[in-house]
N, C-alpha and C. Protein backbone atom coordinates (compact mmCIF):
# COMPACT_ATOMS: atom_id res chain seq x y z
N UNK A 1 112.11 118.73 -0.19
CA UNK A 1 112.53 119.73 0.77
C UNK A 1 112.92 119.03 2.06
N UNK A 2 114.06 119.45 2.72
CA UNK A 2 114.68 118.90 4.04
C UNK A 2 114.19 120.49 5.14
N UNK A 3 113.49 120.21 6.02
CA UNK A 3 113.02 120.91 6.83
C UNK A 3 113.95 121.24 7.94
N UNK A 4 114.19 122.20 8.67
CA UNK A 4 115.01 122.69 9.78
C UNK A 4 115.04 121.92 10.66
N UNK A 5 114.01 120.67 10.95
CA UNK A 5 114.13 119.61 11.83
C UNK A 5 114.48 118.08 11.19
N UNK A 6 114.83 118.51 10.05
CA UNK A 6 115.37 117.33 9.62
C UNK A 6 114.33 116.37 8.71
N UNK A 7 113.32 116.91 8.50
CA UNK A 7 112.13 116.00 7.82
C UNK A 7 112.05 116.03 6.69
N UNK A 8 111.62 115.17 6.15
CA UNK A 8 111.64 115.43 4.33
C UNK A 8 110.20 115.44 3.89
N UNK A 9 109.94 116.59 3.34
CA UNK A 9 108.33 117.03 2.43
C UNK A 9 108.61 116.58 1.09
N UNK A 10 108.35 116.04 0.29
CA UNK A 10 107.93 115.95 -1.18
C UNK A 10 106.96 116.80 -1.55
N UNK A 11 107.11 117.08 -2.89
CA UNK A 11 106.70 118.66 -3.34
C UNK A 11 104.91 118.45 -2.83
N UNK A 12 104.36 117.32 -3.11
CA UNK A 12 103.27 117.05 -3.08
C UNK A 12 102.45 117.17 -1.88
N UNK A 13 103.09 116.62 -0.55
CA UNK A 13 102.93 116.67 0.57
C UNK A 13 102.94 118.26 1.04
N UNK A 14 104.15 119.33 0.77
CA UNK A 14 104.03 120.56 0.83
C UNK A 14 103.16 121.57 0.03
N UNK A 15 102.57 120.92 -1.05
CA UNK A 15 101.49 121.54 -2.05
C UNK A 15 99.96 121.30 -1.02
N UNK A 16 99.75 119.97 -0.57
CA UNK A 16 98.69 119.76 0.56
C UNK A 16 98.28 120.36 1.14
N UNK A 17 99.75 120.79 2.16
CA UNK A 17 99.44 120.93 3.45
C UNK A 17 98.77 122.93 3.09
N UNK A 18 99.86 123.45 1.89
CA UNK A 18 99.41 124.74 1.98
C UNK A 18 97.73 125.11 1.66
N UNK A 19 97.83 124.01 0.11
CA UNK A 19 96.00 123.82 -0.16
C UNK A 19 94.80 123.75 1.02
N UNK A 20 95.36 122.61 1.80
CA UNK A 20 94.30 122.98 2.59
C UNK A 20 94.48 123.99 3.81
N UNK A 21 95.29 124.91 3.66
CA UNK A 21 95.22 126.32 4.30
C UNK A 21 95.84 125.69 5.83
N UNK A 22 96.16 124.68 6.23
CA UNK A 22 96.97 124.27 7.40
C UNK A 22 98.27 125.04 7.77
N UNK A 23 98.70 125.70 6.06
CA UNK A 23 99.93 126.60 6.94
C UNK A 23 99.84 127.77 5.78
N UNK A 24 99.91 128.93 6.51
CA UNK A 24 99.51 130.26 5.52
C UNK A 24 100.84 131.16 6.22
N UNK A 25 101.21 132.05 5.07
CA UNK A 25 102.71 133.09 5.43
C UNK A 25 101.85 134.19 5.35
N UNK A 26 102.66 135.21 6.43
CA UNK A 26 102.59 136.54 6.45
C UNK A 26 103.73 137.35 5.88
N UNK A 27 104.89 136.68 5.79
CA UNK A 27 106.01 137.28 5.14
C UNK A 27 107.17 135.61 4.71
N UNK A 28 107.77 135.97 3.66
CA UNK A 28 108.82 134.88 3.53
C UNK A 28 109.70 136.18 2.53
N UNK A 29 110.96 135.71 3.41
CA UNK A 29 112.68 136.86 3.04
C UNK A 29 113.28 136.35 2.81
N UNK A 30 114.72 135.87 1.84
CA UNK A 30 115.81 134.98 1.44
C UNK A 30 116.66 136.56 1.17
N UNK A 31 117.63 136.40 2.52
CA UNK A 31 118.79 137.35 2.14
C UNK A 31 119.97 136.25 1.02
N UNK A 32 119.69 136.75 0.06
CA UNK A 32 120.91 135.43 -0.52
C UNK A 32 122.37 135.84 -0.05
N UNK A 33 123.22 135.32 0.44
CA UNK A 33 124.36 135.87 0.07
C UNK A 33 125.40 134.62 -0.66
N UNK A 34 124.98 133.76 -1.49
CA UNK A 34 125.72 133.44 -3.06
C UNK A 34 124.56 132.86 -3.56
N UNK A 35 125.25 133.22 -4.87
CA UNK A 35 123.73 132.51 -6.15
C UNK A 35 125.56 132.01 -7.10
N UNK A 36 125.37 130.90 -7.63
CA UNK A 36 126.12 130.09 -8.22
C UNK A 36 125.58 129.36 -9.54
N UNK A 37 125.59 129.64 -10.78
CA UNK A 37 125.11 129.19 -12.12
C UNK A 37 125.85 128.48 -12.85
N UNK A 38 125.47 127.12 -13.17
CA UNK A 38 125.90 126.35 -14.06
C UNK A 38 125.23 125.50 -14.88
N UNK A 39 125.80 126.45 -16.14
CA UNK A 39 124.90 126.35 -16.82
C UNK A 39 123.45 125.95 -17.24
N UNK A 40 122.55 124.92 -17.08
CA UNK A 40 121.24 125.48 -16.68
C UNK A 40 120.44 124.57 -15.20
N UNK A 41 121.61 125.01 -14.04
CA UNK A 41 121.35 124.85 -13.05
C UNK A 41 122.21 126.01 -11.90
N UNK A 42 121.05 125.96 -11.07
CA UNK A 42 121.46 127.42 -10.11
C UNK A 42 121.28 127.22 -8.32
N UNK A 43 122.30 127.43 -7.75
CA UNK A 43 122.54 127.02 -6.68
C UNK A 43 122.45 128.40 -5.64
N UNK A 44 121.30 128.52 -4.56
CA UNK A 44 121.45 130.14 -4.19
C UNK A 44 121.28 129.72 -2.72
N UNK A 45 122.05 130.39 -1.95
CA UNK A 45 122.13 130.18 -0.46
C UNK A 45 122.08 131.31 0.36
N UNK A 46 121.12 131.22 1.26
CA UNK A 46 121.33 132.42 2.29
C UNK A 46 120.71 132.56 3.88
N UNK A 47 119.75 133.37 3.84
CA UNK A 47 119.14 133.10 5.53
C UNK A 47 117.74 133.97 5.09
N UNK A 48 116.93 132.89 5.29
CA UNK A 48 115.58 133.08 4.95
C UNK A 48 114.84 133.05 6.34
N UNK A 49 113.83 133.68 6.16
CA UNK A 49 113.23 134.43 7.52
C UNK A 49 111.63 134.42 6.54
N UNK A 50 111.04 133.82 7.95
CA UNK A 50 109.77 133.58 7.60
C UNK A 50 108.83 133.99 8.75
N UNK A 51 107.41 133.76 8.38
CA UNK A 51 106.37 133.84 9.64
C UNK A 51 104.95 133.84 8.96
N UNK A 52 103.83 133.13 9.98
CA UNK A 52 102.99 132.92 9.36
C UNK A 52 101.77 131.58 10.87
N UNK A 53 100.93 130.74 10.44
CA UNK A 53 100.67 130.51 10.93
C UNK A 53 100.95 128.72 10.76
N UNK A 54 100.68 127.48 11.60
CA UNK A 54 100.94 126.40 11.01
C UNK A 54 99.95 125.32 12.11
N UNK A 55 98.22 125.05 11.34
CA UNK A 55 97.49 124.94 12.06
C UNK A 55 96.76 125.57 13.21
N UNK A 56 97.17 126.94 13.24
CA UNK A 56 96.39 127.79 13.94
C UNK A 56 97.65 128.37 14.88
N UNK A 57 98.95 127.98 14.88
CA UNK A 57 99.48 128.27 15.76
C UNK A 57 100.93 129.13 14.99
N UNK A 58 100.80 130.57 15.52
CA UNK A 58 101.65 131.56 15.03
C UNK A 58 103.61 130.43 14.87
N UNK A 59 103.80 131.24 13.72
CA UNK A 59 105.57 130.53 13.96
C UNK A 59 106.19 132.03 13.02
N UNK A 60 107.56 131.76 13.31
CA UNK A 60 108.29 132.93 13.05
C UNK A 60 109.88 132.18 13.29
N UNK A 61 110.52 132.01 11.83
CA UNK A 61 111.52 131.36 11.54
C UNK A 61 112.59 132.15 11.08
N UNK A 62 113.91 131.81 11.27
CA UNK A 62 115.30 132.22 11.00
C UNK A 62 115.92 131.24 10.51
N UNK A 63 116.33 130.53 8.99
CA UNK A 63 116.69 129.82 8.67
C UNK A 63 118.35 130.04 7.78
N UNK A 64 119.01 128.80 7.51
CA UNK A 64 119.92 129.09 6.85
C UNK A 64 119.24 127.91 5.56
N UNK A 65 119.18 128.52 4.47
CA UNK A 65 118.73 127.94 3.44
C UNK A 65 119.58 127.93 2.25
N UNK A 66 119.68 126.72 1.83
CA UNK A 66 119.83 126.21 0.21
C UNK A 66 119.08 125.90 -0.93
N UNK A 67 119.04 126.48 -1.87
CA UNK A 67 118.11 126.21 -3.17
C UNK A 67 118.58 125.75 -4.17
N UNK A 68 118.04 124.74 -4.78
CA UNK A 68 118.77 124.40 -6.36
C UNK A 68 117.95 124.37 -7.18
N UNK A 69 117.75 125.49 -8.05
CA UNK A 69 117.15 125.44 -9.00
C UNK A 69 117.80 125.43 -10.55
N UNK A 70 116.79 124.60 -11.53
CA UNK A 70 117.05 123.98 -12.72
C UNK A 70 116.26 124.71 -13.88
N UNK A 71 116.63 124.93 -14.91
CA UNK A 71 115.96 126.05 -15.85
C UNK A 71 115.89 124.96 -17.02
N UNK A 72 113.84 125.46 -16.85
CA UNK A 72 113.40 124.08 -17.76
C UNK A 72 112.66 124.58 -18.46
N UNK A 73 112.66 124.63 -19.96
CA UNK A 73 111.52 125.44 -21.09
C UNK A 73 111.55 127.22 -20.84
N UNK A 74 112.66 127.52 -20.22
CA UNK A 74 113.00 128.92 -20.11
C UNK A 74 113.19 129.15 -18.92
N UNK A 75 112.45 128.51 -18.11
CA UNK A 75 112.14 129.04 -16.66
C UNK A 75 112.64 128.09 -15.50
N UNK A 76 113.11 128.81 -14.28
CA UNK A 76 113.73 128.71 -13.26
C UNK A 76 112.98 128.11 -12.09
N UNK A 77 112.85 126.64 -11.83
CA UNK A 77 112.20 125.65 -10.86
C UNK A 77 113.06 125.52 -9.93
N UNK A 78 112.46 125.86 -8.44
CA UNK A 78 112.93 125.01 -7.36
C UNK A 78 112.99 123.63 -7.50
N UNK A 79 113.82 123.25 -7.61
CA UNK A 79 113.96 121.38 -7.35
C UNK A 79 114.19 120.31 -6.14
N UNK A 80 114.78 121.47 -5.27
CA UNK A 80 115.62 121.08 -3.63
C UNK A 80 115.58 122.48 -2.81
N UNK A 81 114.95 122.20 -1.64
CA UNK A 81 115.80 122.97 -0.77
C UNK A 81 115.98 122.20 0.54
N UNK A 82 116.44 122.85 1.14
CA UNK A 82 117.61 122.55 2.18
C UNK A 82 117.16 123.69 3.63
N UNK A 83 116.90 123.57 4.54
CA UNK A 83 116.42 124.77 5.48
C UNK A 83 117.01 124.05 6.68
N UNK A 84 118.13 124.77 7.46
CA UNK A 84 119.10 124.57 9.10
C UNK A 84 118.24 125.91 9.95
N UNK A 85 117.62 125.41 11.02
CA UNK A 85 117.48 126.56 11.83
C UNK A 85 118.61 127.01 12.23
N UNK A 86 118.49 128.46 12.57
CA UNK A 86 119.40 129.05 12.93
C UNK A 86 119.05 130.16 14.58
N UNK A 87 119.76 130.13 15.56
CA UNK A 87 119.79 130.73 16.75
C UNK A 87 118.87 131.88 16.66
N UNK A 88 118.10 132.03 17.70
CA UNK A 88 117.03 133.95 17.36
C UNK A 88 118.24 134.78 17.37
């Protein structure tokens, strides 16, 4: 994952940080506006809107987001995303 500030999480590092409860959501929204399929890979883009807490300290996000997900044993995995802040 490429973060709105430019940082890169590996799935592992973002599995962590949520485990140990350092960052908890109150809401997460993905208006998609395109989802793109080929054949068993899927490309969906839109403006995802979030909020929640991150170490004790409230956040509340407006993002422009990219997803690529890959369909493996039936089912549909995030593999990449991509998150640009975007203006309030």
């Amino acid at each position: 994952m490429i973060d709105d500030d430019g940082s890169v999480q590996t799935k592992a590092s973002f599995l962590a940080v949520v485990g140990s409860g350092d960052l908890t959501h109150d809401a997460m929204n993905l208006d998609a506006d395109a989802v793109r399929i080929y054949a068993d890979t899927a490309i969906v883009s839109g403006i995802a809107r979030s909020s929640g807490a991150y170490k004790g300290q409230r956040f509340s996000t407006r993002e422009r987001s990219t997803d690529v997900f890959v369909k493996q044993g039936g089912r549909w995995r995030c593999v990449f995303t991509q998150l640009t802040a975007l203006p309030p």
